[in-house]
N, C-alpha and C. Protein backbone atom coordinates (compact mmCIF):
# COMPACT_ATOMS: atom_id res chain seq x y z
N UNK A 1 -13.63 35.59 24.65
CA UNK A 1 -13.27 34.95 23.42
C UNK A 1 -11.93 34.24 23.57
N UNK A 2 -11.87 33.27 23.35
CA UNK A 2 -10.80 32.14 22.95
C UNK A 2 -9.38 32.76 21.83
N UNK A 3 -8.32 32.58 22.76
CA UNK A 3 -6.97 32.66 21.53
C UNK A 3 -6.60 31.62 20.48
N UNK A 4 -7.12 31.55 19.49
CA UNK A 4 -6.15 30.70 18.56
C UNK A 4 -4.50 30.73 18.54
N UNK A 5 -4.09 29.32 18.32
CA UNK A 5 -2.77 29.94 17.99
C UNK A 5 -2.42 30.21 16.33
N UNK A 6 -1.60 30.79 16.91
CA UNK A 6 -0.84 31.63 15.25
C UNK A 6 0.15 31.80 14.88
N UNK A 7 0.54 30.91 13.70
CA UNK A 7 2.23 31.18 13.53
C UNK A 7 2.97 32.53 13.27
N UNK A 8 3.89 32.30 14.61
CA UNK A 8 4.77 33.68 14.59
C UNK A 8 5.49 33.84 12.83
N UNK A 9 5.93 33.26 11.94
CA UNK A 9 6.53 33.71 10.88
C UNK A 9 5.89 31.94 10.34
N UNK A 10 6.11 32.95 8.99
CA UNK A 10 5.39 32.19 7.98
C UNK A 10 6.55 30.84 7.36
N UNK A 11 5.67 30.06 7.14
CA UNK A 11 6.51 28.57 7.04
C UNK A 11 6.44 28.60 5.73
N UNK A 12 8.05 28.41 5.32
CA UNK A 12 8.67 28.33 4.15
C UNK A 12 7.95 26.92 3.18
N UNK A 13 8.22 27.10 1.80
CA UNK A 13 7.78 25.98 0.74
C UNK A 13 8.80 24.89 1.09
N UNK A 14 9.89 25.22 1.59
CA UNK A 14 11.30 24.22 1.61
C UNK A 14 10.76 23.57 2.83
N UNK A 15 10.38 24.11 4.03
CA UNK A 15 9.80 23.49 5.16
C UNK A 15 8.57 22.57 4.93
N UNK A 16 7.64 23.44 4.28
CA UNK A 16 6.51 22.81 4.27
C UNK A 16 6.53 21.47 3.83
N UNK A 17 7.46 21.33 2.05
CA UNK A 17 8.09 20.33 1.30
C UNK A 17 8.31 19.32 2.13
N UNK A 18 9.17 19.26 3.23
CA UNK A 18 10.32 18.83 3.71
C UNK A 18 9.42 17.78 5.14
N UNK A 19 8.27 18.67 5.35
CA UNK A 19 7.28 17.70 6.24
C UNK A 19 6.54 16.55 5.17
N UNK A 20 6.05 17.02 4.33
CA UNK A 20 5.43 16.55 3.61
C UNK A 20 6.07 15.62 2.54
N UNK A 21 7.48 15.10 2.67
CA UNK A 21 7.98 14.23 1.93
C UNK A 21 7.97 12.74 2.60
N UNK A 22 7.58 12.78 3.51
CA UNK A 22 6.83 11.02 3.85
C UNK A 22 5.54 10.70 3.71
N UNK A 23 4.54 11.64 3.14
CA UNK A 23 3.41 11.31 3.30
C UNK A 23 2.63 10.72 1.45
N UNK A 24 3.94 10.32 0.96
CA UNK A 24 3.18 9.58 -0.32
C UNK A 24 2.82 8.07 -0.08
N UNK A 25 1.94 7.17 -1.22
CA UNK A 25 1.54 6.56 -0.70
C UNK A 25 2.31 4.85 -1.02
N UNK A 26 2.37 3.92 -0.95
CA UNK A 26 3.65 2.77 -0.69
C UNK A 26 2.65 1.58 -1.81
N UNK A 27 3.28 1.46 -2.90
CA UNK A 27 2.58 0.49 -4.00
C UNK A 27 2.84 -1.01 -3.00
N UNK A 28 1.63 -1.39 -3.49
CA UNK A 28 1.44 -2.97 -2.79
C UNK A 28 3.00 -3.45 -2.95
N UNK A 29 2.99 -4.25 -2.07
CA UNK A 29 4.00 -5.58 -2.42
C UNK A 29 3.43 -7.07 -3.18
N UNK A 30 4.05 -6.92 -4.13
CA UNK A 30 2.96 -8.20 -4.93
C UNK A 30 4.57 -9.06 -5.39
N UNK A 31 4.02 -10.44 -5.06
CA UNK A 31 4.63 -11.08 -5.40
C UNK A 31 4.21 -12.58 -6.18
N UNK A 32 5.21 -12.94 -7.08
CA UNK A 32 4.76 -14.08 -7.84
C UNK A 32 4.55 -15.38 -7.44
N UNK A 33 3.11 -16.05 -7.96
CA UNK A 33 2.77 -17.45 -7.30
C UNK A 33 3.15 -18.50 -8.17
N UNK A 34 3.72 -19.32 -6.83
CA UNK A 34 4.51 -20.38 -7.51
C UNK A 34 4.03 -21.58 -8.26
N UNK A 35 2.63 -21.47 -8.12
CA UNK A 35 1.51 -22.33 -9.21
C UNK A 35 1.43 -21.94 -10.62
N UNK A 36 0.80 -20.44 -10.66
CA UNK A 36 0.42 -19.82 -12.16
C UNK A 36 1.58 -18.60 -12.56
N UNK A 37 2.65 -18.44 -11.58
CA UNK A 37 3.09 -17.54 -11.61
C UNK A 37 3.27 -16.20 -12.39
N UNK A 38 1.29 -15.92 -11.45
CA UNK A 38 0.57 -14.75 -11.22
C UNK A 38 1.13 -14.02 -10.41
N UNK A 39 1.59 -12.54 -10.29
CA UNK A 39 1.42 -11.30 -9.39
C UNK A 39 0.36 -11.83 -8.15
N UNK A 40 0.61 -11.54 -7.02
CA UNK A 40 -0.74 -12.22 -5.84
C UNK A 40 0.29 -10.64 -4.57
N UNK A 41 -0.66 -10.38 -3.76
CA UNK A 41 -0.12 -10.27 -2.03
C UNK A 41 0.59 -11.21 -2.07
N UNK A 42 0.91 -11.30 -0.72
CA UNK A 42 1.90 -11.97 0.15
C UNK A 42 1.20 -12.67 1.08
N UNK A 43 1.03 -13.97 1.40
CA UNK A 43 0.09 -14.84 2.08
C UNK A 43 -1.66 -14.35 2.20
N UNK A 44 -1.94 -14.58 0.19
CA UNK A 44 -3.48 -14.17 0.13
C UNK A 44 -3.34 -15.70 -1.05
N UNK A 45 -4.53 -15.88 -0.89
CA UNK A 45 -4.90 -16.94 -2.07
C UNK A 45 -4.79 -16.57 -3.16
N UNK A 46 -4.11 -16.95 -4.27
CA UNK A 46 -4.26 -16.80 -5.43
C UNK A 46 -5.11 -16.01 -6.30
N UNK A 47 -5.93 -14.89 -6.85
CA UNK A 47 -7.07 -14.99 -7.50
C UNK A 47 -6.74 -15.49 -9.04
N UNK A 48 -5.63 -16.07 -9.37
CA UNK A 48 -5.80 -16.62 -10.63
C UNK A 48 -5.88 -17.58 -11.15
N UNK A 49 -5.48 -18.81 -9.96
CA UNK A 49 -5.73 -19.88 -9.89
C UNK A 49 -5.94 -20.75 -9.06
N UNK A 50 -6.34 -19.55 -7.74
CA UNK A 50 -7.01 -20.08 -6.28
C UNK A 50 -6.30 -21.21 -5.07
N UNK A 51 -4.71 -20.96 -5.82
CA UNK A 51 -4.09 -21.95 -5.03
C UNK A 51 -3.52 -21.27 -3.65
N UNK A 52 -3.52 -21.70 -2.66
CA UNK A 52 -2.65 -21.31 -1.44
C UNK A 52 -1.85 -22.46 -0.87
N UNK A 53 -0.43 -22.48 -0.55
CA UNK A 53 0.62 -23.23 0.27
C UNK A 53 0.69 -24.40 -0.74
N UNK A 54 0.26 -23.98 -2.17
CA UNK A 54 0.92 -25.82 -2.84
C UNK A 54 -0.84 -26.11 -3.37
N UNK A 55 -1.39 -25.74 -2.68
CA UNK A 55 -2.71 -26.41 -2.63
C UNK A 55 -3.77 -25.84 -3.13
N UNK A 56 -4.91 -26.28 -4.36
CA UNK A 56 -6.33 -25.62 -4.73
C UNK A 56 -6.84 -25.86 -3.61
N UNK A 57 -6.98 -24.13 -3.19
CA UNK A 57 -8.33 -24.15 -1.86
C UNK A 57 -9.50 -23.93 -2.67
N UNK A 58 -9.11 -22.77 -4.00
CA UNK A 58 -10.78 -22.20 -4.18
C UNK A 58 -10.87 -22.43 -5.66
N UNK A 59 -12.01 -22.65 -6.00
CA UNK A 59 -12.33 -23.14 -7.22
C UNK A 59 -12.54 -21.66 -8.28
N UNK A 60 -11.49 -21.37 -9.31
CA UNK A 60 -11.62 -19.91 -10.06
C UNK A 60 -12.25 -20.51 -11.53
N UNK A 61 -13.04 -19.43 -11.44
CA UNK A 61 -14.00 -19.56 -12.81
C UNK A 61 -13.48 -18.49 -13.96
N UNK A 62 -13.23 -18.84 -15.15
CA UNK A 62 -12.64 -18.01 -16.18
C UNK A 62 -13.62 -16.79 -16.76
């Protein structure tokens, strides 16, 4: 039979905490478009008024 390993002493809430304080999760970066100035990503097309770089690429339906 196979040894698992096993923690020699038991890991504290302050430890455990203390790993586990980078692992939340990172709200989009949204930034405003300079057409409808809509909330959008960061180099994504528009979805509110379909413009990208200055320019209607995509045609948005209301």
């Amino acid at each position: 039979m196979a040894k698992h390993p096993v923690p020699k002493k038991k890991t504290s809430k302050a430890s455990r905490d203390a790993r586990r304080s980078h692992h939340h999760l990172t709200p989009p970066n949204l930034v405003p478009c300079p057409q409808c100035k809509g909330v959008k990503p960061a180099h994504v097309v528009c979805p509110h008024c379909g413009s990208y770089g200055g320019k209607q690429v995509i045609k948005v339906e209301d």
